[in-house]
Protein backbone atom coordinates (compact mmCIF):
# COMPACT_ATOMS: atom_id res chain seq x y z
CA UNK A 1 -8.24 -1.18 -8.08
CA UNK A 2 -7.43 0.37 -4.95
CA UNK A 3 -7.83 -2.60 -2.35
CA UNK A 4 -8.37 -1.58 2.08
CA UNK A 5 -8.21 -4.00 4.42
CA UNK A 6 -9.02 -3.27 8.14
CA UNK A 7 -9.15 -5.73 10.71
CA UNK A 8 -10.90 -5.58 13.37
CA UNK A 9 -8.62 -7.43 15.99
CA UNK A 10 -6.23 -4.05 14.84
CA UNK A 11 -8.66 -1.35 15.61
CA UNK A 12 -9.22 -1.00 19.28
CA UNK A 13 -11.43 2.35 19.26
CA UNK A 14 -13.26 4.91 16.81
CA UNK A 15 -9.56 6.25 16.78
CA UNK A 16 -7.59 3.61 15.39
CA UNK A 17 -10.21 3.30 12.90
CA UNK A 18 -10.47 6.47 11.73
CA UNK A 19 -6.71 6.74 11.67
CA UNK A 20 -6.34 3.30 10.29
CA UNK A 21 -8.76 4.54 7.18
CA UNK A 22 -7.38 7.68 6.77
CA UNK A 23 -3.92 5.69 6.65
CA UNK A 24 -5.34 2.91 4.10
CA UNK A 25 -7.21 5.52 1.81
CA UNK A 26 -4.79 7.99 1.24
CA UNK A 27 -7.56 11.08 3.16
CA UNK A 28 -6.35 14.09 2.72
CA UNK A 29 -4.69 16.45 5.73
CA UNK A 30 -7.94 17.85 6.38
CA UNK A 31 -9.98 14.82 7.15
CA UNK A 32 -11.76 15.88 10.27
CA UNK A 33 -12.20 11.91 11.40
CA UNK A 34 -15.29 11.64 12.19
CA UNK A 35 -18.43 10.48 10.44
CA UNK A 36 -19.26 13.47 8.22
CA UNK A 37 -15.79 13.89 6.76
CA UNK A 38 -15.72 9.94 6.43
CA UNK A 39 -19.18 9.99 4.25
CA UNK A 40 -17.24 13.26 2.30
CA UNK A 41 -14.22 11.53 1.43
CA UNK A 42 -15.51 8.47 0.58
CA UNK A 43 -17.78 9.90 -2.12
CA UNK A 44 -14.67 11.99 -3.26
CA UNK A 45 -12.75 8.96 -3.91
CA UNK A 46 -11.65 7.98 -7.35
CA UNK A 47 -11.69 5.27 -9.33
CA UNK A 48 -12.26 1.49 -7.87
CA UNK A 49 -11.94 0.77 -4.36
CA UNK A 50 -12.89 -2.22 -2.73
CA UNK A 51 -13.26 -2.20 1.14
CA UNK A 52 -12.83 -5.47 3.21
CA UNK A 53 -13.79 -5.51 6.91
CA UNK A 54 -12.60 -8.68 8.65
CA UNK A 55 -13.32 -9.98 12.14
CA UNK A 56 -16.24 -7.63 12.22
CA UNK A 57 -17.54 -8.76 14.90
CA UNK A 58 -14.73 -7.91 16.89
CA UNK A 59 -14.53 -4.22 15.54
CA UNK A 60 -18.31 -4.11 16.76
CA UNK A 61 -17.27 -5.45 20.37
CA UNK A 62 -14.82 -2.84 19.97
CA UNK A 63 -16.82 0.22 18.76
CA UNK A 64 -19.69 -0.15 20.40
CA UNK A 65 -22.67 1.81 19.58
CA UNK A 66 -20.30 3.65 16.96
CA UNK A 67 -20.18 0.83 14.77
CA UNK A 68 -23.66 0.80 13.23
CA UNK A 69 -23.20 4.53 12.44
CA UNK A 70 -20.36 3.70 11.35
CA UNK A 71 -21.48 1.05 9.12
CA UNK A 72 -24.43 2.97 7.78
CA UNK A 73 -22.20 5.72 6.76
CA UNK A 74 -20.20 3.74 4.62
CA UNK A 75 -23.41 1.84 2.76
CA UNK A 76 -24.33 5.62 2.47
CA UNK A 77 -20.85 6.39 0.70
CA UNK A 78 -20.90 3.28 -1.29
CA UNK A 79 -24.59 4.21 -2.81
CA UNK A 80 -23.14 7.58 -3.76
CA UNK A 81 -20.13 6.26 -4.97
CA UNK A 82 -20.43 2.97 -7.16
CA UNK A 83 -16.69 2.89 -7.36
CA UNK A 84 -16.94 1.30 -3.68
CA UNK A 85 -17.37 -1.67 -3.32
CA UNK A 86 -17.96 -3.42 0.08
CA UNK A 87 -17.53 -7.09 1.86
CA UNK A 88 -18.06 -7.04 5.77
CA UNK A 89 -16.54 -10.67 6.97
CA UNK A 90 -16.80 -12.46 10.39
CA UNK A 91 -13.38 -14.05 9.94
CA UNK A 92 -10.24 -13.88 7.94
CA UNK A 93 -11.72 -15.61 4.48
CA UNK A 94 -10.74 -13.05 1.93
C-alpha cells in the first residue's frame, strides 16, 4: 500500500500542496495542479493508497477558502476510487 503523508505545518499555500502531492503521489509531468487534474489523477491511481492529512487545521488556516474545495475534491476522488483511503487528523496521532 502506497502510504502519503502531508502536513499541514509543511504546506504554506495551494502551491506547496499541490507540489507536495504531486511529489508524494508520483503525478505524472502533465499534472496541471489544480483541482480538476487533482480529482483526474486521483481516480487514475492504482492500487491502495492511503492519504493522511495531519495538523489540518493548520493547512485550513493556511489555504483558506481553498481548503474545503480542496477537501471535497478528494472525498470526490476517494468515492470514485475505493483504492483511497482517507484520515484527516488535527494533530500528529498517526
Amino acid at each position: 500500500m502506497r502510504v502519503c503523508v502531508l502536513d499541514g505545518r509543511k504546506i504554506e499555500d495551494v502551491k506547496s500542496l499541490h507540489n507536495e502531492l504531486a511529489s508524494l503521489l508520483e503525478f505524472p509531468d502533465w499534472y496541471g495542479k489544480n483541482l480538476d487534474a487533482l480529482h483526474d489523477c486521483l481516480t487514475d491511481l492504482e492500487g491502495e493508497t492511503e492519504i493522511r492529512f495531519l495538523y489540518q487545521d493548520i493547512l485550513k488556516e493556511h489555504l483558506g477558502d481553498y481548503f474545503e474545495k480542496f477537501i471535497k475534491v478528494i472525498q470526490m476522488s476517494v468515492k470514485d476510487n475505493t483504492g483511497i483511503h482517507l484520515f484527516l487528523q488535527e494533530n500528529d496521532t498517526l
